[in-house]
Protein backbone atom coordinates (compact mmCIF):
# COMPACT_ATOMS: atom_id res chain seq x y z
CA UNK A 1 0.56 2.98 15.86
CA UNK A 2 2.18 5.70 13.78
CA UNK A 3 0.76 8.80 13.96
CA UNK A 4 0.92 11.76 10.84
CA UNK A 5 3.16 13.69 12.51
CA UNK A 6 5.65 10.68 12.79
CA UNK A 7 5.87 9.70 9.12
CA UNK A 8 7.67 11.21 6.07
CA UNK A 9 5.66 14.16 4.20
CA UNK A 10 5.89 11.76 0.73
CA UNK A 11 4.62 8.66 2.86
CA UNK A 12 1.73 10.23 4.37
CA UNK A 13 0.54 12.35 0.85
CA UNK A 14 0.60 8.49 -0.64
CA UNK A 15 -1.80 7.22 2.15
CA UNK A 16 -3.90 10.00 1.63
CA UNK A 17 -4.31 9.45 -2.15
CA UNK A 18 -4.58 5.42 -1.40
CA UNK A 19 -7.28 6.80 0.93
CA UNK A 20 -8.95 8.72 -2.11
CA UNK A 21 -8.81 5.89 -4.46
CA UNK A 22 -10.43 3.69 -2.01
CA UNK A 23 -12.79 6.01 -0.95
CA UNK A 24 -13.93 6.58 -4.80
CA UNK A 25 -13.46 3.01 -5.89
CA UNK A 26 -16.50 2.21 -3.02
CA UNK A 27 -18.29 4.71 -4.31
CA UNK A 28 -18.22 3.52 -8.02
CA UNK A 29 -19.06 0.33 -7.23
CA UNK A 30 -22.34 2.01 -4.81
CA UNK A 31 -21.34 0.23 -1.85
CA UNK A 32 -22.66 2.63 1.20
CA UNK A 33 -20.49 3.56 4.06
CA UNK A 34 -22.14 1.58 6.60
CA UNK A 35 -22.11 -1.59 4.51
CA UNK A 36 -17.74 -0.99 3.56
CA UNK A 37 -17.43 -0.79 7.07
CA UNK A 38 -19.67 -4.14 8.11
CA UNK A 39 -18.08 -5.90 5.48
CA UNK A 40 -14.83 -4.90 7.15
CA UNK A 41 -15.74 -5.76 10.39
CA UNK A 42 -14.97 -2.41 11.64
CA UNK A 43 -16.92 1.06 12.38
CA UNK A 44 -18.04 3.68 10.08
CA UNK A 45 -15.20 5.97 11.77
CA UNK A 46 -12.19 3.72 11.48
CA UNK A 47 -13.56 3.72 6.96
CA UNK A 48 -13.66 6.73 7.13
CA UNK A 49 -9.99 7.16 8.51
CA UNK A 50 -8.85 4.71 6.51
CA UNK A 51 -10.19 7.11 3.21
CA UNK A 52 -8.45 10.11 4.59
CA UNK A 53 -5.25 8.02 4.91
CA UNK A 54 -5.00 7.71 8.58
CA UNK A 55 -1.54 5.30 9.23
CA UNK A 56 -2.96 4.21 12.18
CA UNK A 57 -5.34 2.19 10.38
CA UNK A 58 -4.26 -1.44 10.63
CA UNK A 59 -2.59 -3.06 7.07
CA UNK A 60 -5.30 -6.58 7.33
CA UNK A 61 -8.06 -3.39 7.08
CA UNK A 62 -6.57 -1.58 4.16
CA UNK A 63 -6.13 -5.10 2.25
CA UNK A 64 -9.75 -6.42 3.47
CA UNK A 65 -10.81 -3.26 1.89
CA UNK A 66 -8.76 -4.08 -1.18
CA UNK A 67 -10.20 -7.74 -1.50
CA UNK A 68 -13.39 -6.13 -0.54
CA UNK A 69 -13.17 -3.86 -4.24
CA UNK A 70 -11.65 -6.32 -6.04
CA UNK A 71 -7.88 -4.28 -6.15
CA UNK A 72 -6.23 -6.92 -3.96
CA UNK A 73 -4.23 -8.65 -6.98
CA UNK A 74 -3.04 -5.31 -7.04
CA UNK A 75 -1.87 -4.72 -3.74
CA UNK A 76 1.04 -7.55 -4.02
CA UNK A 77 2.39 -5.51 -7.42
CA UNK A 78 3.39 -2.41 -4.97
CA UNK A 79 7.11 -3.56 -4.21
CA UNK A 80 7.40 -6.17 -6.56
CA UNK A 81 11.13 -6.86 -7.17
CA UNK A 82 11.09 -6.52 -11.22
CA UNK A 83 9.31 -2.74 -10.46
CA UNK A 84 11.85 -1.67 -7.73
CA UNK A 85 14.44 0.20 -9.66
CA UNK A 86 16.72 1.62 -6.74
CA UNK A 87 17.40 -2.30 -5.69
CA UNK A 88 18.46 -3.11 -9.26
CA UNK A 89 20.33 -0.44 -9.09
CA UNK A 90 22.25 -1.48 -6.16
CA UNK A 91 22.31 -4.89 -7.47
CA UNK A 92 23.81 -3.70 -10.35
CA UNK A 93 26.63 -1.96 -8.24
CA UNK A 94 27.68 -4.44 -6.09
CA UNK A 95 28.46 -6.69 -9.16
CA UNK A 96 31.83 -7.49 -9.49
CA UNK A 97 33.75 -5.43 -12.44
CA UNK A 98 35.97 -8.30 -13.74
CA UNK A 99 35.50 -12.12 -13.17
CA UNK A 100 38.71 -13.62 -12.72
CA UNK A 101 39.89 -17.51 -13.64
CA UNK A 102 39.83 -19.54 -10.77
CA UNK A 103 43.60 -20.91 -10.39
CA UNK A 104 44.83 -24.72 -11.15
């Protein structure tokens, strides 16, 4: 399991902000810590880690929680190829800059 000291500073400040929205999206919807984390099938302290953005939270809990809130549709939109701009871009480059006629 990765740890916060083993990730990327821009990785880690995006878990912790996923962590927030979560975190506030339960509230909103006045479901109580102890019943996020029954729903879950996991303890109040593993929620709770998984709203401060802990990476060592497992990816089936984050998208439980997801499914949970009613974000899940969501989820699948993150790396969506028509959104991912650097891989068009590279796309883009490794097109050829002429096509040339097959011969007879």
């Amino acid at each position: 399991m990765p740890t916060a000291a083993e990730l990327p500073l821009p990785a880690l400040q995006v878990l912790r902000k996923l962590g927030r929205d979560l975190a506030l999206a339960r509230r909103r919807r006045g479901i109580s810590t102890a019943d996020m984390a029954a729903r879950l099938f996991v303890s109040r302290d593993t929620l709770w880690r998984l709203e401060r953005g802990d990476p060592s939270v497992a990816i089936g809990t984050l998208a439980s929680a997801a499914f949970i809130l009613q974000l899940h549709e969501r989820m699948g939109l993150w790396v969506e190829p028509s959104t991912d701009s650097l891989g068009q871009s590279l796309d883009e480059a490794r097109l050829p800059k002429r096509i040339r006629r097959a011969g007879p």
